[in-house]
C-alpha atoms as a PDB file:
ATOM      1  CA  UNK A   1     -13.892  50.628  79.189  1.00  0.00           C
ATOM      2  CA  UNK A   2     -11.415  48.805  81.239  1.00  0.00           C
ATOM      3  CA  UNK A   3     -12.272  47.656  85.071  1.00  0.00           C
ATOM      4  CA  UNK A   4     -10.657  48.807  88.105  1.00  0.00           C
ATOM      5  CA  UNK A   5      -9.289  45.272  88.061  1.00  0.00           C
ATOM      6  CA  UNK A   6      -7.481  46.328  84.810  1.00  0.00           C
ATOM      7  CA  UNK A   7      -6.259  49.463  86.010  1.00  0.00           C
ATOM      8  CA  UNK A   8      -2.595  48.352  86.888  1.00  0.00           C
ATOM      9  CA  UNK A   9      -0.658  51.512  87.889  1.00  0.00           C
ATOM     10  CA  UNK A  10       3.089  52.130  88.725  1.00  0.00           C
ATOM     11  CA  UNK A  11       5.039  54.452  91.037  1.00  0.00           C
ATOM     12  CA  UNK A  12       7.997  56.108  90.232  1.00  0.00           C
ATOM     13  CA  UNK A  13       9.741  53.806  92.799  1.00  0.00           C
ATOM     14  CA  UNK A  14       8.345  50.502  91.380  1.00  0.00           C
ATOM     15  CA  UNK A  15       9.415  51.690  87.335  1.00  0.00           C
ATOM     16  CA  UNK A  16      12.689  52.103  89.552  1.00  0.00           C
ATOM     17  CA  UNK A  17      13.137  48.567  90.810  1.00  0.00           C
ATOM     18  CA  UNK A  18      11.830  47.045  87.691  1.00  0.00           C
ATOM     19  CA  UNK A  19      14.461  48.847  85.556  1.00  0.00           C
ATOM     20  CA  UNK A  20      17.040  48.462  88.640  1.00  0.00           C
ATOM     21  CA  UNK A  21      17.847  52.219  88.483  1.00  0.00           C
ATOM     22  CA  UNK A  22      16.980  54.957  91.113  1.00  0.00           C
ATOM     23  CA  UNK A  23      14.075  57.015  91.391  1.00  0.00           C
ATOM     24  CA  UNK A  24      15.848  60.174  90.876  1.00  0.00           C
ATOM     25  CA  UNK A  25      16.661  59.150  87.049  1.00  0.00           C
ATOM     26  CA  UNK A  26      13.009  57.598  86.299  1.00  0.00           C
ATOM     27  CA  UNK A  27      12.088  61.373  87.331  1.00  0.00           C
ATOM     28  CA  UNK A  28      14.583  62.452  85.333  1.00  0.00           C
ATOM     29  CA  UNK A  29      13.855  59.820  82.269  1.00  0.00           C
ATOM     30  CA  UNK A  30       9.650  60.472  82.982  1.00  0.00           C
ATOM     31  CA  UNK A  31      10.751  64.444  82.301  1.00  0.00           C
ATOM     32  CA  UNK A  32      12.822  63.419  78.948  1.00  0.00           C
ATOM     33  CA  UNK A  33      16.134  64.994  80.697  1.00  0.00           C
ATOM     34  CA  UNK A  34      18.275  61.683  79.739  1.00  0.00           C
ATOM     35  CA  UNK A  35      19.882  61.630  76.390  1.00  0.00           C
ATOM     36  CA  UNK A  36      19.272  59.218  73.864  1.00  0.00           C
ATOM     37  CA  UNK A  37      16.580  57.896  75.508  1.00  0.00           C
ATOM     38  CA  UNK A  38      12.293  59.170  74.908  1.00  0.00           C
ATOM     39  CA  UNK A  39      10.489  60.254  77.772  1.00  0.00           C
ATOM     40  CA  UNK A  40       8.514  57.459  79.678  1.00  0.00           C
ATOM     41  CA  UNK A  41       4.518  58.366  79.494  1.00  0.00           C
ATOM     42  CA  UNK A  42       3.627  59.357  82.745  1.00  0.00           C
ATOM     43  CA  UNK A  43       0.270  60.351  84.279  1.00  0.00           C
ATOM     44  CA  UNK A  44       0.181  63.206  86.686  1.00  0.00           C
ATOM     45  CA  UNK A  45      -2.092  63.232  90.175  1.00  0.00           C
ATOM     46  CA  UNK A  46      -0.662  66.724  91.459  1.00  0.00           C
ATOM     47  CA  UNK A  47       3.014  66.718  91.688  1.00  0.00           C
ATOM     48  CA  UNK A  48       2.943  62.472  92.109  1.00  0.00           C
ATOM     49  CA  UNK A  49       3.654  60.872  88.739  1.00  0.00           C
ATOM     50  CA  UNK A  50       1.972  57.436  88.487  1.00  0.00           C
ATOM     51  CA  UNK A  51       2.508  54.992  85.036  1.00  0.00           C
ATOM     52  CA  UNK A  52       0.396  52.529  83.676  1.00  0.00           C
ATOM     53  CA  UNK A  53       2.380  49.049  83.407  1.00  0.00           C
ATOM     54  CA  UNK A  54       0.880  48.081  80.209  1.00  0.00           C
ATOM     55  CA  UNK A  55       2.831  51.178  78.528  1.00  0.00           C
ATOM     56  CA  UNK A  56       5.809  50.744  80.530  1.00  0.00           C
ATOM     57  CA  UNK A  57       6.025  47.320  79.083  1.00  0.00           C
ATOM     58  CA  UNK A  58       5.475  48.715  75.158  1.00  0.00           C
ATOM     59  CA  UNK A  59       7.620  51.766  76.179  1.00  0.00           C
ATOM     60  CA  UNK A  60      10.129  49.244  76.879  1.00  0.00           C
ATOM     61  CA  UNK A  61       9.486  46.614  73.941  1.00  0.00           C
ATOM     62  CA  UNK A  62       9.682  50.023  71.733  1.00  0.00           C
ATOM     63  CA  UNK A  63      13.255  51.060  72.453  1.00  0.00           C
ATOM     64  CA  UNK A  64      14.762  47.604  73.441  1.00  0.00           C
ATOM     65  CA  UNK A  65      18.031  47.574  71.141  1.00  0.00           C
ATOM     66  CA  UNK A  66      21.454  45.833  72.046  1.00  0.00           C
ATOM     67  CA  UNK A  67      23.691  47.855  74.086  1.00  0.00           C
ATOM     68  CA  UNK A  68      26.257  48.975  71.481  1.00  0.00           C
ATOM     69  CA  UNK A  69      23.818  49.617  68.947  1.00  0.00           C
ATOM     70  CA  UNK A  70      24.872  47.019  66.474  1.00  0.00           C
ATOM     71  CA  UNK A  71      24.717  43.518  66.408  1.00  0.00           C
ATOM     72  CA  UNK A  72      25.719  40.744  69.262  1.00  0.00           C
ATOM     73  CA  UNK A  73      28.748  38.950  67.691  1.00  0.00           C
ATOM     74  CA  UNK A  74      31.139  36.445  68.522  1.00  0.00           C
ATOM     75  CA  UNK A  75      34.195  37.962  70.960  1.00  0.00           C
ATOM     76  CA  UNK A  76      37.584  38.483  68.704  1.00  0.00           C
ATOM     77  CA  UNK A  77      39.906  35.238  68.719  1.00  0.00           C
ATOM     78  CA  UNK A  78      43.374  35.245  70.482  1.00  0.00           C
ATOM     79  CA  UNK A  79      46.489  33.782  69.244  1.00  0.00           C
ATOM     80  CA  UNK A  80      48.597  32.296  71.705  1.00  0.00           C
ATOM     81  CA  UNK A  81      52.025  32.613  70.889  1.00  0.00           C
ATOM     82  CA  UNK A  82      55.041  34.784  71.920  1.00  0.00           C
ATOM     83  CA  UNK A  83      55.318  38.971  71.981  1.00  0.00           C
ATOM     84  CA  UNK A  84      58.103  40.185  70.355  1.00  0.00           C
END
């Protein structure tokens, strides 16, 4: 059994700072209303929704994928020369 000392929880507003997005869309993201993207695991203390930051971070590491969905490669070469 973990210690209080282990017991690292998050509010809505600090998941919001850490992924630099307002609180209205974690609640939106914590209630699986935003496409494409799986509910964050929430626990619920009455209507206050707290999370713990060690499944925020694998919640994270788990759907961490570049931003196209492909690939990072290198940017398309230009040709200088003159347009017809």
């Amino acid at each position: 059994m973990k210690g209080l000392s282990d017991f690292d929880l998050l509010t809505l507003a600090d998941v919001a700072k850490l992924l630099h997005c307002s609180k209205a869309h974690v609640c939106k993201a914590v209630a699986g209303r935003v496409r494409g993207c799986p509910p964050i695991p929430a626990v619920s203390l009455g209507r206050r929704k707290l999370v713990h930051r060690e499944t925020f971070v694998s919640w994270i590491e788990a759907n961490e994928q570049p931003a196209s969905g492909d690939l990072i490669s290198a940017p398309p070469v230009r040709v200088a020369g003159k347009r017809a």
